[in-house]
PDB file of N, CA and C in Angstrom:
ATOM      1  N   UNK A   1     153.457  71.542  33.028  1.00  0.00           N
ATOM      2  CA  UNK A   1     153.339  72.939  32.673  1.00  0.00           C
ATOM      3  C   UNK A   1     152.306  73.575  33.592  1.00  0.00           C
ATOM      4  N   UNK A   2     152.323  74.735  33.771  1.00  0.00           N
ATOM      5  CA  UNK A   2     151.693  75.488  34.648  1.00  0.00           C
ATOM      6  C   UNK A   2     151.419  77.031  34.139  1.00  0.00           C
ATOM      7  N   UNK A   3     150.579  77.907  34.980  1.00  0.00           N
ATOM      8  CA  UNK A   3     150.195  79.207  34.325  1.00  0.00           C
ATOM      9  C   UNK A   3     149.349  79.506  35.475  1.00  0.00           C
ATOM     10  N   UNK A   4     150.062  80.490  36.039  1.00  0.00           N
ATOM     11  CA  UNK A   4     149.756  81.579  37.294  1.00  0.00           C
ATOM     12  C   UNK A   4     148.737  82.605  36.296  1.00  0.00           C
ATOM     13  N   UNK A   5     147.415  82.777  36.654  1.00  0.00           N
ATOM     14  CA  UNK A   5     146.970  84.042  35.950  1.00  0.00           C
ATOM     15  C   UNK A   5     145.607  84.360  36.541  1.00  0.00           C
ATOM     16  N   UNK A   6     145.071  85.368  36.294  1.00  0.00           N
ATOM     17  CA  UNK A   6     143.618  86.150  36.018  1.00  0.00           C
ATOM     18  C   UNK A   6     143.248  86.148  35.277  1.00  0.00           C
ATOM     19  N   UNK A   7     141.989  86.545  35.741  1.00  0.00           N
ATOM     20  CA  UNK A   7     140.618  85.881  34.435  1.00  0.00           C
ATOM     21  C   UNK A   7     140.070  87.458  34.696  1.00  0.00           C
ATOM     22  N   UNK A   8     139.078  87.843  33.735  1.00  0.00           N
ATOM     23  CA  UNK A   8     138.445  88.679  33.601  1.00  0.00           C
ATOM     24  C   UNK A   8     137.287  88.018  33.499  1.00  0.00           C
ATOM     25  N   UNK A   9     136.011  88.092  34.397  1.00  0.00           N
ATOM     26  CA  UNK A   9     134.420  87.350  34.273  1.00  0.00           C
ATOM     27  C   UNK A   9     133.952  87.757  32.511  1.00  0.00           C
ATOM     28  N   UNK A  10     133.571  87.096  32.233  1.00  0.00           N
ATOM     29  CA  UNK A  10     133.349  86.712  30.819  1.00  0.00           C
ATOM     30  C   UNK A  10     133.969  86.725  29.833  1.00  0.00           C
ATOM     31  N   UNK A  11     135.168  86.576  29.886  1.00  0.00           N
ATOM     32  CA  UNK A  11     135.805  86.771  28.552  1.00  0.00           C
ATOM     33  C   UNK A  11     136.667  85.391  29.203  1.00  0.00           C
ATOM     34  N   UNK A  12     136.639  84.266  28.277  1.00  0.00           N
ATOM     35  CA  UNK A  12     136.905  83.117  28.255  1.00  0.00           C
ATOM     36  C   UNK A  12     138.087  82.923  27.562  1.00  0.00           C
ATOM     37  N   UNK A  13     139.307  82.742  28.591  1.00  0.00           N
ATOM     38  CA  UNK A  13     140.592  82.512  27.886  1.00  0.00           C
ATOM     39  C   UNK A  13     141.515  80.685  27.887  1.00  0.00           C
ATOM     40  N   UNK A  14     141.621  80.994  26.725  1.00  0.00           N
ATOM     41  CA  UNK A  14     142.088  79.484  26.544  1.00  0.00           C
ATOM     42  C   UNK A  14     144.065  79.779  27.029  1.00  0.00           C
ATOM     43  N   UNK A  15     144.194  78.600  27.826  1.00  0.00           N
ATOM     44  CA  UNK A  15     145.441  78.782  28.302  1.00  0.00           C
ATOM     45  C   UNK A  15     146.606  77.172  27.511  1.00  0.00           C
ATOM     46  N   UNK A  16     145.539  76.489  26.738  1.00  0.00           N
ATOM     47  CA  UNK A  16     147.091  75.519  26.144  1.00  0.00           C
ATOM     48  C   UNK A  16     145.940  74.675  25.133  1.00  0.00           C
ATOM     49  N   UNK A  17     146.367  74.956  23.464  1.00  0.00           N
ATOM     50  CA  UNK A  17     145.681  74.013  22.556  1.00  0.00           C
ATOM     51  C   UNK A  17     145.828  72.353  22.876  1.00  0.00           C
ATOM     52  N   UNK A  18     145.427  71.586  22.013  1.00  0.00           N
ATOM     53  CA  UNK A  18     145.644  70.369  22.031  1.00  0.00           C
ATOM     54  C   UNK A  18     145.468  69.637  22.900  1.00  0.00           C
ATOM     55  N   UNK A  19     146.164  68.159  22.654  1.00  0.00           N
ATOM     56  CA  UNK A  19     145.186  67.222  24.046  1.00  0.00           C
ATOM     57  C   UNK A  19     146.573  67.522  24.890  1.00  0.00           C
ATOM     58  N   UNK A  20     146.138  66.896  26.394  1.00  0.00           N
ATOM     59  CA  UNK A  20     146.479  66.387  27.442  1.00  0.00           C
ATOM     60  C   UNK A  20     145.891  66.064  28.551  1.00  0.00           C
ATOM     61  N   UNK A  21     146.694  66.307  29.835  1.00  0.00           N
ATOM     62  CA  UNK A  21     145.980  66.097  31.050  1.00  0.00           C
ATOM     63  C   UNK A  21     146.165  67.199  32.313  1.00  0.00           C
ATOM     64  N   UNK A  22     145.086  67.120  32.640  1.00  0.00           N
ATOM     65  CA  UNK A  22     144.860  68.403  33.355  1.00  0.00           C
ATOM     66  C   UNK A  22     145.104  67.834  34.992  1.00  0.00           C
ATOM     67  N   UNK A  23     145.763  68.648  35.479  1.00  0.00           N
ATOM     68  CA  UNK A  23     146.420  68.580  36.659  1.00  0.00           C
ATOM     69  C   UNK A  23     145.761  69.033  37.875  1.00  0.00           C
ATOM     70  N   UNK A  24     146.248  69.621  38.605  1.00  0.00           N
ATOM     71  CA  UNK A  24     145.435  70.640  39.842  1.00  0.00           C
ATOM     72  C   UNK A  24     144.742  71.924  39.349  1.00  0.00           C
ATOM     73  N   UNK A  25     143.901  72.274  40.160  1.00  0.00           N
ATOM     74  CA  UNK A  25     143.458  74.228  39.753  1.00  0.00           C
ATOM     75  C   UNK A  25     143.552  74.357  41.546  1.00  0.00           C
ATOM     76  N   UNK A  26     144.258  75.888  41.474  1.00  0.00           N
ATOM     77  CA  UNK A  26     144.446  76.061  42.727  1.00  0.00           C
ATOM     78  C   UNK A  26     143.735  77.699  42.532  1.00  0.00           C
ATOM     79  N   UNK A  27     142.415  78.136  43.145  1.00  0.00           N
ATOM     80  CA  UNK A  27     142.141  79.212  43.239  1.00  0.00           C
ATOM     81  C   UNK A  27     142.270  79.884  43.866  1.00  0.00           C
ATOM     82  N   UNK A  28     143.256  80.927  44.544  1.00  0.00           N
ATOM     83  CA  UNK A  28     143.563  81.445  45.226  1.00  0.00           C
ATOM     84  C   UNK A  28     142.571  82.499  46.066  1.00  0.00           C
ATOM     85  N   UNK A  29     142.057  83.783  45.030  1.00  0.00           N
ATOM     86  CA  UNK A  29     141.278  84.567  45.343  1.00  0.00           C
ATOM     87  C   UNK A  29     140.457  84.559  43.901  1.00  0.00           C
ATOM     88  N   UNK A  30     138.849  84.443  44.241  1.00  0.00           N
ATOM     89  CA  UNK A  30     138.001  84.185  43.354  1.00  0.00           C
ATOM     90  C   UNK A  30     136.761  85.265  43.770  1.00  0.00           C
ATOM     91  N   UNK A  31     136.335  85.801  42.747  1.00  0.00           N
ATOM     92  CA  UNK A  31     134.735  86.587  42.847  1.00  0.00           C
ATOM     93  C   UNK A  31     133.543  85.937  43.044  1.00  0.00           C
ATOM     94  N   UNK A  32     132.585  86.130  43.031  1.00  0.00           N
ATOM     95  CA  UNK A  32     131.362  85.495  43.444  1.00  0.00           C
ATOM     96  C   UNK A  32     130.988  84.891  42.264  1.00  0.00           C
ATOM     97  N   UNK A  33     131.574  84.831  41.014  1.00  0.00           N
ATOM     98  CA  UNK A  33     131.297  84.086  40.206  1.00  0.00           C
ATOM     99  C   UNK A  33     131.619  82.651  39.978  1.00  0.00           C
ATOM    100  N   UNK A  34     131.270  82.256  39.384  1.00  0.00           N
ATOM    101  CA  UNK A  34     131.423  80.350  38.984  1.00  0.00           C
ATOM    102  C   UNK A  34     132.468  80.686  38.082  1.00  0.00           C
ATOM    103  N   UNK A  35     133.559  79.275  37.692  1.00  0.00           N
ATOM    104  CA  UNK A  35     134.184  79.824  37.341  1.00  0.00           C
ATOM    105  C   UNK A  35     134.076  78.041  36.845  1.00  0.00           C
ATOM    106  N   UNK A  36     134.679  78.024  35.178  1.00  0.00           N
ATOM    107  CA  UNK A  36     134.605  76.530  34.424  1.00  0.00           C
ATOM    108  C   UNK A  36     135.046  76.336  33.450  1.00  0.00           C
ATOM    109  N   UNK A  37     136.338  74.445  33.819  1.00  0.00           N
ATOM    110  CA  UNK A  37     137.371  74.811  32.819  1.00  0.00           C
ATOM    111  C   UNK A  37     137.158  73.787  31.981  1.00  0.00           C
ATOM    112  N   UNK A  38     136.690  73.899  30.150  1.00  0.00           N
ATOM    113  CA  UNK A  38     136.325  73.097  29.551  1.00  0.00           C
ATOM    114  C   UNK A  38     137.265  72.990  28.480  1.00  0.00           C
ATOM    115  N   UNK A  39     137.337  71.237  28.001  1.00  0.00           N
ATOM    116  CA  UNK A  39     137.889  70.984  26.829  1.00  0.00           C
ATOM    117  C   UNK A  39     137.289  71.630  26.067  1.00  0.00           C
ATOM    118  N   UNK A  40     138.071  72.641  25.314  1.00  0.00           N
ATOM    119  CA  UNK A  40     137.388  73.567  24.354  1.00  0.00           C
ATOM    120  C   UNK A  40     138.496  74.351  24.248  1.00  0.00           C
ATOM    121  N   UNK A  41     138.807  75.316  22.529  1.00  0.00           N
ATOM    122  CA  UNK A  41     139.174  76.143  21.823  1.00  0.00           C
ATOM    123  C   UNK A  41     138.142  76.878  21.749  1.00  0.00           C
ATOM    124  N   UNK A  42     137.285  77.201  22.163  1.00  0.00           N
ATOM    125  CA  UNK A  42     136.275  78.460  21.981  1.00  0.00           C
ATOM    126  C   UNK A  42     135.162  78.122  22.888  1.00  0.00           C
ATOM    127  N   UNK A  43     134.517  79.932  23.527  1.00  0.00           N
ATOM    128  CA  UNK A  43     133.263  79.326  24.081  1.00  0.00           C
ATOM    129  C   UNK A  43     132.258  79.707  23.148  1.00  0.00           C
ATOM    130  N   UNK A  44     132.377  79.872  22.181  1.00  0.00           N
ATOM    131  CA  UNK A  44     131.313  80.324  21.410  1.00  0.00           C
ATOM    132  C   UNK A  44     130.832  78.787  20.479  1.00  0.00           C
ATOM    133  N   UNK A  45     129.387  78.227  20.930  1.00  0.00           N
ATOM    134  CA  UNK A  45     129.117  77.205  20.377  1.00  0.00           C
ATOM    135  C   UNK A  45     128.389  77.151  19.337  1.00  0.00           C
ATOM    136  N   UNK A  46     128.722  78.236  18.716  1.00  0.00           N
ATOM    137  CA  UNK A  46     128.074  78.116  17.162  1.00  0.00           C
ATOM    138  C   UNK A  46     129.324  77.902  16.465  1.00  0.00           C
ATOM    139  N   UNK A  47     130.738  78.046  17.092  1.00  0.00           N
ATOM    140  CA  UNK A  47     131.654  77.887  16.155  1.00  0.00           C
ATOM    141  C   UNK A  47     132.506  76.221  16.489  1.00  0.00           C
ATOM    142  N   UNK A  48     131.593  75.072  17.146  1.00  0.00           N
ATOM    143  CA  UNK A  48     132.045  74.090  17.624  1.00  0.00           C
ATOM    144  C   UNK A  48     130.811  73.331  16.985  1.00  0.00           C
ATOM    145  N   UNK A  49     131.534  71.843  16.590  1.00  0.00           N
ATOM    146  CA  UNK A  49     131.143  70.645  16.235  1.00  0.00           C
ATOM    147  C   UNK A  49     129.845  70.538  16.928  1.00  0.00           C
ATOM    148  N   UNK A  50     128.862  70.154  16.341  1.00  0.00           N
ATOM    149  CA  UNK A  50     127.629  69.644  17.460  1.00  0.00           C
ATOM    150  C   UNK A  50     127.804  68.337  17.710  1.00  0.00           C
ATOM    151  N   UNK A  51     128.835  67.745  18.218  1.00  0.00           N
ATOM    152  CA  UNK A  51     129.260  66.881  19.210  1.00  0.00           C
ATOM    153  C   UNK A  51     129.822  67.821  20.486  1.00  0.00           C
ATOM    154  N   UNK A  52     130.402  68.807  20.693  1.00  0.00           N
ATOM    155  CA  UNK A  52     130.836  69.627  21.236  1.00  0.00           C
ATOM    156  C   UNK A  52     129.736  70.409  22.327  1.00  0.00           C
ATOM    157  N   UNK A  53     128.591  69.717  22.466  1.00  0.00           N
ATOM    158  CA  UNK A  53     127.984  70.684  23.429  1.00  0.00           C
ATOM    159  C   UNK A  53     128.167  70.864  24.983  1.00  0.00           C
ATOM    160  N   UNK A  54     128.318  72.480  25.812  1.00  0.00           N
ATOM    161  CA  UNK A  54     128.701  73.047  26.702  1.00  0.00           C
ATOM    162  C   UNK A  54     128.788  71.641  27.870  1.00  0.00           C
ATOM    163  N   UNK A  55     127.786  70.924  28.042  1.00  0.00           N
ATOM    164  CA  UNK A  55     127.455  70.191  29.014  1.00  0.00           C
ATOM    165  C   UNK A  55     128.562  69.206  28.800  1.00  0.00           C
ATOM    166  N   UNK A  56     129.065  68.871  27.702  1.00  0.00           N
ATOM    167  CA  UNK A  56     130.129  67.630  27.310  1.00  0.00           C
ATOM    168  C   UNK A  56     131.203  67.727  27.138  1.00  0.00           C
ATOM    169  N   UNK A  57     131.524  69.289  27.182  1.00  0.00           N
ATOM    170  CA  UNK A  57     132.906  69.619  26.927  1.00  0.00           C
ATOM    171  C   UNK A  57     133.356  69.991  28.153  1.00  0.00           C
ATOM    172  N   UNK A  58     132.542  70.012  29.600  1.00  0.00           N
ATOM    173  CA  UNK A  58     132.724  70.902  30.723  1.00  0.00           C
ATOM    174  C   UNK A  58     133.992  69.678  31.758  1.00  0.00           C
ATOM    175  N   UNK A  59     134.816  70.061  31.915  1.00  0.00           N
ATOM    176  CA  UNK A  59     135.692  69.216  32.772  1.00  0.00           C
ATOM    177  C   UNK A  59     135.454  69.577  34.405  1.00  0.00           C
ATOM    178  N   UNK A  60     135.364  70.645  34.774  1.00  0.00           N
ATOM    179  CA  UNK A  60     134.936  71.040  36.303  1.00  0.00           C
ATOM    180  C   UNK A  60     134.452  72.175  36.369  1.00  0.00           C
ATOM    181  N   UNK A  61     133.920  72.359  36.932  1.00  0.00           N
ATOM    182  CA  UNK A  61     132.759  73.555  37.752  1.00  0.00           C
ATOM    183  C   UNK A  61     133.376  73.842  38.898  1.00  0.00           C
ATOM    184  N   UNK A  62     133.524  75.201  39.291  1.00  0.00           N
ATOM    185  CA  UNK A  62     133.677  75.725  40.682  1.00  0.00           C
ATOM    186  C   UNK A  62     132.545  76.653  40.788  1.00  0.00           C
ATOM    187  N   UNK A  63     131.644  76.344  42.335  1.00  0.00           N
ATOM    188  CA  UNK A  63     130.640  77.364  42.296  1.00  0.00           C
ATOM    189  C   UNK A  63     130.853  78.648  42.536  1.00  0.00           C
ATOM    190  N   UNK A  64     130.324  79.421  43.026  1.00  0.00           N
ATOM    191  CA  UNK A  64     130.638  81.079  42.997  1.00  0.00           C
ATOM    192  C   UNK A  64     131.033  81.410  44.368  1.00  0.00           C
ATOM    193  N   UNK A  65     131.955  82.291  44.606  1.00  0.00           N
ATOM    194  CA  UNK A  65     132.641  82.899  45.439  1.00  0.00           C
ATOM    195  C   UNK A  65     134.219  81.446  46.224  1.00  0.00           C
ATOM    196  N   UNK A  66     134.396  80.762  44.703  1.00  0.00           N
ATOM    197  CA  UNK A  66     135.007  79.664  45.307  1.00  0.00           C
ATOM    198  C   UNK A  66     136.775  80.207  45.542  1.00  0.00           C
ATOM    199  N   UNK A  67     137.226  79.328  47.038  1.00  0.00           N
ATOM    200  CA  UNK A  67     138.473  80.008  46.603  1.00  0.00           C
ATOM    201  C   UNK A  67     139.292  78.249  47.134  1.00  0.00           C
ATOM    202  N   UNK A  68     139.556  77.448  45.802  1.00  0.00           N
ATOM    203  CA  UNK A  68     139.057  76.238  46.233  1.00  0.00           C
ATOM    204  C   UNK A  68     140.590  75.844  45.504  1.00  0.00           C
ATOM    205  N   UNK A  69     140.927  74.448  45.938  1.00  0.00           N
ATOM    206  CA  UNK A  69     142.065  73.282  45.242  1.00  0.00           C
ATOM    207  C   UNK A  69     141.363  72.059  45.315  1.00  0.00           C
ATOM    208  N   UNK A  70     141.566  71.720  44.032  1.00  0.00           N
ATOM    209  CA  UNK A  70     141.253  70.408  43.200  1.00  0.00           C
ATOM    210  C   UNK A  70     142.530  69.671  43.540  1.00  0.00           C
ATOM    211  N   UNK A  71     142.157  68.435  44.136  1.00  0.00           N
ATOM    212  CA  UNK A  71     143.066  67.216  44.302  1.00  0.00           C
ATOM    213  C   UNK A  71     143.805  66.989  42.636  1.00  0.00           C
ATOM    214  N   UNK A  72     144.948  66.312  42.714  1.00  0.00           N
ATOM    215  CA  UNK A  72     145.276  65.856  41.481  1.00  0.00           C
ATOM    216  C   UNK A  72     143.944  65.588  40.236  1.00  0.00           C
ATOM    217  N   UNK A  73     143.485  66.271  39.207  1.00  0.00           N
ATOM    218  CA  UNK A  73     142.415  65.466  38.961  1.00  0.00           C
ATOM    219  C   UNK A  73     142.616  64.329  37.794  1.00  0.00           C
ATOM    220  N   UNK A  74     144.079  65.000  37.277  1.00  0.00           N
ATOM    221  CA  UNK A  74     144.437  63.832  36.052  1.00  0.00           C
ATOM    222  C   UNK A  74     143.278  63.473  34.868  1.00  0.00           C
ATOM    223  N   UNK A  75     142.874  64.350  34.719  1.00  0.00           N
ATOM    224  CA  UNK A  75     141.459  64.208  33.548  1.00  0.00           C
ATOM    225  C   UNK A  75     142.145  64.689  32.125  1.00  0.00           C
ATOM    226  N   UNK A  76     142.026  63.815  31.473  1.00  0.00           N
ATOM    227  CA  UNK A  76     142.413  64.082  29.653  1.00  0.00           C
ATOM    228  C   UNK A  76     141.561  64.899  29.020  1.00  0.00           C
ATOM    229  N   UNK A  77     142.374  66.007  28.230  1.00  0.00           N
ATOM    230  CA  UNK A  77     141.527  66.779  27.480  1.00  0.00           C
ATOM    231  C   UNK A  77     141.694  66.658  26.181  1.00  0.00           C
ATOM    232  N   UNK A  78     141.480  66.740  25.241  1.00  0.00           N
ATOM    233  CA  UNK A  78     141.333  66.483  23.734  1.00  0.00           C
ATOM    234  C   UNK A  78     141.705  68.017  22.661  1.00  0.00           C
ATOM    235  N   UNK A  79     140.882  68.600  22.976  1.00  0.00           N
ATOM    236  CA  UNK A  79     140.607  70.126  22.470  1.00  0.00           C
ATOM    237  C   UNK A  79     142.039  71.132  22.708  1.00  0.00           C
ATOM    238  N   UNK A  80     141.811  71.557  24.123  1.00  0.00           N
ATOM    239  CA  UNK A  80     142.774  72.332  24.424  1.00  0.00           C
ATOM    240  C   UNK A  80     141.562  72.496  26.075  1.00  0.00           C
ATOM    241  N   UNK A  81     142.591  73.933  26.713  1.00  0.00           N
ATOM    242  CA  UNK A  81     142.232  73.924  28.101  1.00  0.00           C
ATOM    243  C   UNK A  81     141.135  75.391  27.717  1.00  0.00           C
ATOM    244  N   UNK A  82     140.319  75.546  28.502  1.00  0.00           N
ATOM    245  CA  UNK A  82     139.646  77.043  28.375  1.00  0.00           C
ATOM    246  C   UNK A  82     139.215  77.157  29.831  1.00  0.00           C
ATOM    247  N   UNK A  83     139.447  78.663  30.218  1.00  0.00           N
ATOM    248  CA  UNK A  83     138.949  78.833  31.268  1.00  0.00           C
ATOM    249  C   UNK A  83     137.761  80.076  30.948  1.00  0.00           C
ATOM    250  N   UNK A  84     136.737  79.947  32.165  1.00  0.00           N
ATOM    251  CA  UNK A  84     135.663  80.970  31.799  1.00  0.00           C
ATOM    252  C   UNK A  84     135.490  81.290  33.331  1.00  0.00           C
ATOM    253  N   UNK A  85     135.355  82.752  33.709  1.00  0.00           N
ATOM    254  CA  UNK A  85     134.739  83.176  34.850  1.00  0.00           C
ATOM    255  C   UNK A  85     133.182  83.826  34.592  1.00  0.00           C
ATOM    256  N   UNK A  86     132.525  83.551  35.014  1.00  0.00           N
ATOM    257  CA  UNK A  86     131.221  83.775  34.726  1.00  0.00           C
ATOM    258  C   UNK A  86     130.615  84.215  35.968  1.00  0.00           C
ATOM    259  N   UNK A  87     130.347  85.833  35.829  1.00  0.00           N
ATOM    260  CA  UNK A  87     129.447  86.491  36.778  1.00  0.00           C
ATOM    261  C   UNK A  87     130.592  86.872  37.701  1.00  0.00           C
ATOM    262  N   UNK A  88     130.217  87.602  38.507  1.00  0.00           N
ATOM    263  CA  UNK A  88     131.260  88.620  39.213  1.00  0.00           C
ATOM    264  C   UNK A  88     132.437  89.079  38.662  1.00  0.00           C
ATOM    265  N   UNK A  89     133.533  89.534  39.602  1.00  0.00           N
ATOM    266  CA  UNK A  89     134.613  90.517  38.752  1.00  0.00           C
ATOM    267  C   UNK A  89     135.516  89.300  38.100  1.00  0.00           C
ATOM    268  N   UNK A  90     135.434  88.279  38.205  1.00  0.00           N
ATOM    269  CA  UNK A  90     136.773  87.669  37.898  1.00  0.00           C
ATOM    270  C   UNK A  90     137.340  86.702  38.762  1.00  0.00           C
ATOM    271  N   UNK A  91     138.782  86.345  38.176  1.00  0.00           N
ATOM    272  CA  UNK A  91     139.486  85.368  39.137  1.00  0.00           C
ATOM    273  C   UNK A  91     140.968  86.357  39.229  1.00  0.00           C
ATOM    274  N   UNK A  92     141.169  86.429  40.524  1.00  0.00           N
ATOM    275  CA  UNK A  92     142.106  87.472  40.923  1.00  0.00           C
ATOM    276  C   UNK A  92     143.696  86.626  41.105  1.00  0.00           C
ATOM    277  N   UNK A  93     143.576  85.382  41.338  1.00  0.00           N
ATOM    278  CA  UNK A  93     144.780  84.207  41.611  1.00  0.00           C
ATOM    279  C   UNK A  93     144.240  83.187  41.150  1.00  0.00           C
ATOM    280  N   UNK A  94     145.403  82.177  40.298  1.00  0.00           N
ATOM    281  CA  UNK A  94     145.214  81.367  40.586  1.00  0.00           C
ATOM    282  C   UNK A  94     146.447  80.516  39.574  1.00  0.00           C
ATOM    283  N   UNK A  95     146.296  78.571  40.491  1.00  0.00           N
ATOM    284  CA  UNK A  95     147.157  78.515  39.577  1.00  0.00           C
ATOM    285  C   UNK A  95     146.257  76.995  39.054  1.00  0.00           C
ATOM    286  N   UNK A  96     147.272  76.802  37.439  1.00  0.00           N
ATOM    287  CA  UNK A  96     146.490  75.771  37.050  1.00  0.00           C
ATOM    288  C   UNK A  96     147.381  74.942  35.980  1.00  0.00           C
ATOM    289  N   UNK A  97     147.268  73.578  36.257  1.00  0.00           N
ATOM    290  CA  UNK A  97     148.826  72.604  35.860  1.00  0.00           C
ATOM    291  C   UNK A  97     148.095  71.828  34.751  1.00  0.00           C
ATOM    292  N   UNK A  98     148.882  71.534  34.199  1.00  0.00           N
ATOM    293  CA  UNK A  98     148.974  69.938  32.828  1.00  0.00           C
ATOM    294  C   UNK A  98     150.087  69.812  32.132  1.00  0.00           C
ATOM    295  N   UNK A  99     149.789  68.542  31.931  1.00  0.00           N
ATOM    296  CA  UNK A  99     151.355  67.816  31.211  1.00  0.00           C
ATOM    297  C   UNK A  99     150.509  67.384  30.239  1.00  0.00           C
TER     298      UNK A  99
END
């Protein structure tokens, strides 16, 4: 499965509940922001397990102004997928896979 989309910088959208495995992220055109896709149904961590903290739920980091592709990364997620752009305008492309 796959999902071509934009992000709006801070508003953290979850793109698939439940477990699996996370595939490529292909960023096409990215803002100067960091941009990070965590096992997680929410970024709000008052409404997550305190097993659930930011640092443990984080699957990859892209730094800011990235316009980057992740090798296969095949990493299992549990939760569901969430993406967050943080700081600058956003993510303008991109694409991002799991089965």
């Amino acid at each position: 499965t796959s999902t071509d989309a934009t992000w709006t910088a801070g508003i953290p959208k979850s793109i698939r509940t439940g477990s699996g495995t996370l595939g490529t992220v292909i960023i096409k055109f990215a803002s100067v922001g960091r941009i990070v896709i965590y096992d997680a149904t929410t970024s709000n961590a008052s409404l997550r397990s305190p097993d659930q903290a930011t640092s443990t739920i984080t699957i990859i980091e892209f730094p800011a102004s990235a316009v980057a592709q992740a090798p296969a990364l095949d990493v299992n997620f549990n939760r569901g997928l969430l993406i967050e752009s943080i700081g600058g305008a956003g993510i303008a492309s991109s694409t991002i896979t799991w089965r």
